[in-house]
C-alpha atoms as a PDB file:
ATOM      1  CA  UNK A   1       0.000   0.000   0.000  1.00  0.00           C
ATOM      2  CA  UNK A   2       0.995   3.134  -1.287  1.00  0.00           C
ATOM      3  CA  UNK A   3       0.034   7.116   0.225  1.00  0.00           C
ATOM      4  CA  UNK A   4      -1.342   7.432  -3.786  1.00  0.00           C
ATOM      5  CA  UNK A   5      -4.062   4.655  -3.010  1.00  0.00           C
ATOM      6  CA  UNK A   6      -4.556   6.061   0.448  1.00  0.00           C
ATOM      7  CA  UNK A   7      -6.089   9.432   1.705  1.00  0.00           C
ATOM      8  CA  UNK A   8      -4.966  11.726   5.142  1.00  0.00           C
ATOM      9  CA  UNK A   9      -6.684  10.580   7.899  1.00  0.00           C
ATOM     10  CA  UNK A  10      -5.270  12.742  10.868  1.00  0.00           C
ATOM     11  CA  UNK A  11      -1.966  12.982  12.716  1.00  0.00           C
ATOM     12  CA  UNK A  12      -0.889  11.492  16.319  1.00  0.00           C
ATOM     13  CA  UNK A  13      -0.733  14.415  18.472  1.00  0.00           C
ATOM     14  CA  UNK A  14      -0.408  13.333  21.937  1.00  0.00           C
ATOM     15  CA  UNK A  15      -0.123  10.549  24.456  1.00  0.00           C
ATOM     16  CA  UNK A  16      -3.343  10.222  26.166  1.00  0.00           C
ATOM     17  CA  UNK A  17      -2.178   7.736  29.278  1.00  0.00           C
ATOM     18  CA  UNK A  18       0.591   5.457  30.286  1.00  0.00           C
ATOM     19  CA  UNK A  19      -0.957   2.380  29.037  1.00  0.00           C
ATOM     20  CA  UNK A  20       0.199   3.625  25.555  1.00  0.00           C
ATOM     21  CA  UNK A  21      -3.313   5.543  24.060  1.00  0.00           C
ATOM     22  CA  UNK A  22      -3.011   8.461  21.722  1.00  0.00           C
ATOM     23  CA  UNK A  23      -5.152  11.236  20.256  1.00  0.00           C
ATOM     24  CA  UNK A  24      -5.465  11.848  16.785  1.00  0.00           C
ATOM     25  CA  UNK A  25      -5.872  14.470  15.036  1.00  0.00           C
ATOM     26  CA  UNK A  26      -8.236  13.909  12.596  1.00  0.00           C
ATOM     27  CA  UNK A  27      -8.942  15.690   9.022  1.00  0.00           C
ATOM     28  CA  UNK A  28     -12.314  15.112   8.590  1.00  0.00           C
ATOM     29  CA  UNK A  29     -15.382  17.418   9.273  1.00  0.00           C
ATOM     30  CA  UNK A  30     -17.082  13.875  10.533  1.00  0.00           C
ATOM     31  CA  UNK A  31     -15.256  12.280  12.761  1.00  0.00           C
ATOM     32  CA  UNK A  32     -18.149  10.174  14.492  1.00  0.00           C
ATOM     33  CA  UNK A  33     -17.569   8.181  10.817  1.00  0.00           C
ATOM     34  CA  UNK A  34     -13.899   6.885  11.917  1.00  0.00           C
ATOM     35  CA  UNK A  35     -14.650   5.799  15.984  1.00  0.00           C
ATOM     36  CA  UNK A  36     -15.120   1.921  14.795  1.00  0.00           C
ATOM     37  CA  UNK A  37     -12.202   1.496  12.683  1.00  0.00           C
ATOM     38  CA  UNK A  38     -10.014  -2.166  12.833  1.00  0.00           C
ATOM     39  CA  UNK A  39      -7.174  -0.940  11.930  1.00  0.00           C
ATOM     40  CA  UNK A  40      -5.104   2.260  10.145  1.00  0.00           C
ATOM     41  CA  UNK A  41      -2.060   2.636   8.186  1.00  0.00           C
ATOM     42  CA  UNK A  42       0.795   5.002  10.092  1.00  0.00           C
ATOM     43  CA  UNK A  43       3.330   6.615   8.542  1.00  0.00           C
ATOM     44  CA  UNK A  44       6.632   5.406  10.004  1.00  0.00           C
ATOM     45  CA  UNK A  45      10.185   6.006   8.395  1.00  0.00           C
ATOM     46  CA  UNK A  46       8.432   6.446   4.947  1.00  0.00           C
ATOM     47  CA  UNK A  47       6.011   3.803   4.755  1.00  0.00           C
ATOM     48  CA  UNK A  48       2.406   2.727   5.484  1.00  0.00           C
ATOM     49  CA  UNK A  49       2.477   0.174   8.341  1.00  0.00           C
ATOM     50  CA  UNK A  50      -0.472  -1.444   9.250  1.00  0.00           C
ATOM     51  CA  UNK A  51      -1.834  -1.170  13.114  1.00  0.00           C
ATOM     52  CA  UNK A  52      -4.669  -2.780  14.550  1.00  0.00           C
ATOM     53  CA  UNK A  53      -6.669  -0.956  16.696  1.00  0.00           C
ATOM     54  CA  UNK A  54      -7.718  -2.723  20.079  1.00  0.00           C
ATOM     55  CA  UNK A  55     -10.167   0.611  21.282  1.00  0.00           C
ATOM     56  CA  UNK A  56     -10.721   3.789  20.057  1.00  0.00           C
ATOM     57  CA  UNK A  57     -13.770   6.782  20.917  1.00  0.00           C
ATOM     58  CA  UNK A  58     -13.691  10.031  19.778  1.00  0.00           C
ATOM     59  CA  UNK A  59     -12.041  12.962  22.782  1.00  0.00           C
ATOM     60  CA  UNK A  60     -14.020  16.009  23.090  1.00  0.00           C
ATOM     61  CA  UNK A  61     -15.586  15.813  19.834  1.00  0.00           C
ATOM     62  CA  UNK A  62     -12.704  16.575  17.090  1.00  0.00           C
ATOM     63  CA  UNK A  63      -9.901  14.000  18.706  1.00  0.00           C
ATOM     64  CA  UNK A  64      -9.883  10.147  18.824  1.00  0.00           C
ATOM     65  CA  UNK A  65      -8.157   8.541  21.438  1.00  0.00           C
ATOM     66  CA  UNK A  66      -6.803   5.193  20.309  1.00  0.00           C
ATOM     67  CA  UNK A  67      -5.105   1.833  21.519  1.00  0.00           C
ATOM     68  CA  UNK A  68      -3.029  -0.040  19.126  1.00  0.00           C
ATOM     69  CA  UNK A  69      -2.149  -3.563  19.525  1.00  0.00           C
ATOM     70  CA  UNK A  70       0.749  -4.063  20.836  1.00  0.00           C
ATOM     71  CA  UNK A  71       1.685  -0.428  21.600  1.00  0.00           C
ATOM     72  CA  UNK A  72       1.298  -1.260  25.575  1.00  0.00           C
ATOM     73  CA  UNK A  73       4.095   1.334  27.298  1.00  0.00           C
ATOM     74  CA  UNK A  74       4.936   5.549  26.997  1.00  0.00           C
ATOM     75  CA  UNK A  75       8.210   4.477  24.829  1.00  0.00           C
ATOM     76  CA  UNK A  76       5.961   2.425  22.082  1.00  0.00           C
ATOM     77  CA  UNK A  77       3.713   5.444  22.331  1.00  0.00           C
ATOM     78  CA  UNK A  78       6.529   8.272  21.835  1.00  0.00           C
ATOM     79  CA  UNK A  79       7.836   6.789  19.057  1.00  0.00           C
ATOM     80  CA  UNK A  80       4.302   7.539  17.139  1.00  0.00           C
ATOM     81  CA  UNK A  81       3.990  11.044  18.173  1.00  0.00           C
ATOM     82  CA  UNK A  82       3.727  13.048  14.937  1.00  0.00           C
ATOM     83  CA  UNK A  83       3.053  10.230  12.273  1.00  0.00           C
ATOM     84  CA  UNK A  84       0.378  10.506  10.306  1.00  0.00           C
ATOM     85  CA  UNK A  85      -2.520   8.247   9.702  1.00  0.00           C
ATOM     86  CA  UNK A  86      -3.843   6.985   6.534  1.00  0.00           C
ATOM     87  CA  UNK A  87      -6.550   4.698   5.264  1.00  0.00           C
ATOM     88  CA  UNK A  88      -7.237   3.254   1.462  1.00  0.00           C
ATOM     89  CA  UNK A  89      -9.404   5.287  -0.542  1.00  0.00           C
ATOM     90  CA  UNK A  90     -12.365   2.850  -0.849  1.00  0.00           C
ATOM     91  CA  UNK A  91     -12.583   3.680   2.710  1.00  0.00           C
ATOM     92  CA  UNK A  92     -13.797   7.318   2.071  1.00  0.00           C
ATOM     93  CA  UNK A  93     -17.726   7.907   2.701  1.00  0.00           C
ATOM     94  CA  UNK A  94     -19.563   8.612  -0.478  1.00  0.00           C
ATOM     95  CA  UNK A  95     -20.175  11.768  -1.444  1.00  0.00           C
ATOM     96  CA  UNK A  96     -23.238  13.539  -2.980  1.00  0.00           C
ATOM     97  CA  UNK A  97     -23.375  14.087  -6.334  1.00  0.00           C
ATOM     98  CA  UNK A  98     -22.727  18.087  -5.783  1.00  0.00           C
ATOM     99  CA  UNK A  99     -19.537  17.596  -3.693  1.00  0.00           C
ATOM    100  CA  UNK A 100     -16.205  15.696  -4.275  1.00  0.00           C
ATOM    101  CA  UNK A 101     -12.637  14.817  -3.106  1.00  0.00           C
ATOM    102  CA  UNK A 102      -9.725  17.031  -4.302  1.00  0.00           C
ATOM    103  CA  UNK A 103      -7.965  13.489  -5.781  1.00  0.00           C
ATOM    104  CA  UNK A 104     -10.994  12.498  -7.273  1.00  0.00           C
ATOM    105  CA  UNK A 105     -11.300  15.894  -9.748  1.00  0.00           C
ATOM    106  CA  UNK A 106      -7.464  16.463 -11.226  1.00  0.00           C
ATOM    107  CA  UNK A 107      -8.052  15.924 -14.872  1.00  0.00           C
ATOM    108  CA  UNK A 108     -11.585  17.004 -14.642  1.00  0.00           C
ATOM    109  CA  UNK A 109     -12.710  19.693 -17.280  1.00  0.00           C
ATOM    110  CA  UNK A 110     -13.357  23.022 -16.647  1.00  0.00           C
ATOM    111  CA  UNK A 111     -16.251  24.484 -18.377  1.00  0.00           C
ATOM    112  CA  UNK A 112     -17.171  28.179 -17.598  1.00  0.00           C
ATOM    113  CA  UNK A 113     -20.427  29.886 -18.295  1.00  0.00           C
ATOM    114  CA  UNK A 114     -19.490  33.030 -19.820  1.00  0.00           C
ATOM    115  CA  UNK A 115     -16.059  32.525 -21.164  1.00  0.00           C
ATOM    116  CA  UNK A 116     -16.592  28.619 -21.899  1.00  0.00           C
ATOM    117  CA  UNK A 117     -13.682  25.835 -21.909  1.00  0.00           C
ATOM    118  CA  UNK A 118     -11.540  26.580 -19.944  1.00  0.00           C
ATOM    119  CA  UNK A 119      -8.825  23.648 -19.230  1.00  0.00           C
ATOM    120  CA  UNK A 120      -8.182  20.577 -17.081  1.00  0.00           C
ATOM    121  CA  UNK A 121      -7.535  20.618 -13.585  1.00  0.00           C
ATOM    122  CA  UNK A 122      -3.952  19.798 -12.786  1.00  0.00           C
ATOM    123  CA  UNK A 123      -4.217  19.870  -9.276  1.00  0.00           C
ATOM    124  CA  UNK A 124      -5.781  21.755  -6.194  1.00  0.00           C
ATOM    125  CA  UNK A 125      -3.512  24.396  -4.060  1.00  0.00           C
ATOM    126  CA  UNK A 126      -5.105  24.142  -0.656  1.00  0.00           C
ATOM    127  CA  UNK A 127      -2.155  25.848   1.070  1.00  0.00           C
ATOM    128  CA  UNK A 128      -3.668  29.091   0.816  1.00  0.00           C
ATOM    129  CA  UNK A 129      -7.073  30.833   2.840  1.00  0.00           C
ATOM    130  CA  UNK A 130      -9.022  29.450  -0.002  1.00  0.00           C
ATOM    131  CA  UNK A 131      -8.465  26.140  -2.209  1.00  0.00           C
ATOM    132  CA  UNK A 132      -7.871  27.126  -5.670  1.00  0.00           C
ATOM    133  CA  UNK A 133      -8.440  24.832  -8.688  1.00  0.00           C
ATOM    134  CA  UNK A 134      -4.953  24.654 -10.725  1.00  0.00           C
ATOM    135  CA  UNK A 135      -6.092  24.553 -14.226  1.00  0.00           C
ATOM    136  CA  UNK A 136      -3.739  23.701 -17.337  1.00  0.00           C
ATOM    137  CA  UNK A 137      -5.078  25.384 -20.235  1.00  0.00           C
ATOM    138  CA  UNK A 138      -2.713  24.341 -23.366  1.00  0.00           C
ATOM    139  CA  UNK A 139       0.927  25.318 -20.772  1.00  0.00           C
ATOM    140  CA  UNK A 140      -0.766  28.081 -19.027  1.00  0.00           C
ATOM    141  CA  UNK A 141      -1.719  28.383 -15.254  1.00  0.00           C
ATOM    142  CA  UNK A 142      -5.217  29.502 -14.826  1.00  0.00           C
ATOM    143  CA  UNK A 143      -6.306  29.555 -10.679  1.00  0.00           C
ATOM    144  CA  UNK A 144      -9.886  29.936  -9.804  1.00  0.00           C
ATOM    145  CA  UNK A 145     -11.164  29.873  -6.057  1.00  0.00           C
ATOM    146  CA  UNK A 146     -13.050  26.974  -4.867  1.00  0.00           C
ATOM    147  CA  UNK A 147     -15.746  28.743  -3.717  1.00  0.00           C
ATOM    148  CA  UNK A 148     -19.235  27.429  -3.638  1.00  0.00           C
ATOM    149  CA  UNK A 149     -20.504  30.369  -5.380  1.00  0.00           C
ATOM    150  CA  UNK A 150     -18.660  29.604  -8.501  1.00  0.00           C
ATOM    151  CA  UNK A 151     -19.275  26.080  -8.847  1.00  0.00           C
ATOM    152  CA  UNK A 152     -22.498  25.763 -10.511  1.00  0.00           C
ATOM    153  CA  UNK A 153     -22.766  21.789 -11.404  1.00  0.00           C
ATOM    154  CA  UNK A 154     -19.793  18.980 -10.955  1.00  0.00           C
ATOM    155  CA  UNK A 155     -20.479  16.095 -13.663  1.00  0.00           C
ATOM    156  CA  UNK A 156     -18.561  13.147 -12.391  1.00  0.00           C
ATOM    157  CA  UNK A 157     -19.633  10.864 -14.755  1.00  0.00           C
ATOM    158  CA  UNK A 158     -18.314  13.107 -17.491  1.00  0.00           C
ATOM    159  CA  UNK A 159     -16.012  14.186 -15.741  1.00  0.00           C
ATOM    160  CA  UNK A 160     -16.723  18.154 -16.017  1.00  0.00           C
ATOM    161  CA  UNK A 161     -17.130  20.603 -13.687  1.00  0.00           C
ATOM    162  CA  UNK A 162     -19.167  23.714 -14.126  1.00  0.00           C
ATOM    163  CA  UNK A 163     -18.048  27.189 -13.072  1.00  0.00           C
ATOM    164  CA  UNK A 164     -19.261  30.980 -13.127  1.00  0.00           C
ATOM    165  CA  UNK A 165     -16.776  32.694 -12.553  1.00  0.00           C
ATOM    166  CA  UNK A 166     -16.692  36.613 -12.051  1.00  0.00           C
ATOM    167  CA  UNK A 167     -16.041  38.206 -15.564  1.00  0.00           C
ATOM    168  CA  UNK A 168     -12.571  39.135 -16.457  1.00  0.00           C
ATOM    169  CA  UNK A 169     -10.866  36.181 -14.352  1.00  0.00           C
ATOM    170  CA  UNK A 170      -9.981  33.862 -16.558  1.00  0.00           C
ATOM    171  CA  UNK A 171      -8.935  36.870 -18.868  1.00  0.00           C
ATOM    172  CA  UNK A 172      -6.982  37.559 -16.823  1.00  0.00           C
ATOM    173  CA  UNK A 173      -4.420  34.827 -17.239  1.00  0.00           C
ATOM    174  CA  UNK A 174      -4.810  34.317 -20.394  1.00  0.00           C
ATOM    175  CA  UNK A 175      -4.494  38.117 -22.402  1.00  0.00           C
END
């Protein structure tokens, strides 16, 4: 198992007793949907290791406190602190039709009401206040905010998605 047929789950943040527990960080607006899990990949030296989780509830509301097998002292527990946690993708709840992944929409179309076709997505920048869709249109850069109000319709089957964007953006990169 690979991190490219995986997704971010959350990072190990703390200890949570001497018995070996931890709290996780996790990236997920629904965390309720990741209290039952068997087991979790962790990132240690480089690669996905498997652990197997003996217990695990969610800590005031946003952090789950977990017991791996076989992680049964502070040291074993230490030695986590800071890896990150990642499960396969088939693992990901379904989404509505409206919404999607950022891995599942790079090399998606982008179709724009006004201005019309306007590339293929490349990749998503979420490093900055707002996630931006990277677009490639024929070796040029074209960034448009993913905002809500500009995403009119997402066509996964097709695999298009739908903007209106304010006039003059795209222009912008382009002229």
């Amino acid at each position: 198992m690979n991190k490219k047929e995986c997704f971010f789950l959350g990072k190990i943040v703390k200890k949570y007793s001497f018995k070996g527990e931890l709290l996780i960080k996790l990236d997920t607006d629904e965390p309720e949907l990741y209290e039952n899990m068997e087991s979790v990949f962790v990132e240690v030296r480089n690669n996905l290791v498997p652990f197997f989780i003996e217990s695990s509830q969610l800590h005031k509301s946003e952090l789950l406190r977990i017991k791996f097998e076989d992680v049964d002292t502070e040291e074993d527990a230490d030695a986590l602190i800071k890896s990150e946690l990642y499960l396969p993708l088939e693992f990901l709840p379904k989404l509505d039709d409206g919404k999607f992944y950022f891995h599942e929409i790079i090399g998606f179309k982008v179709e724009d009401n006004n201005f019309g076709h306007v590339g293929i997505i490349k990749s998503i920048n979420d490093s900055t206040a707002q996630s931006l869709f990277e677009i490639d249109r024929d070796g040029i850069e074209i960034l448009i905010p993913m905002n809500d109000e500009f995403i009119s319709k997402v066509d996964k089957k097709n695999k298009i998605i739908f903007v209106d964007t304010p006039e003059g953006l795209i222009q912008l990169y382009i002229e």
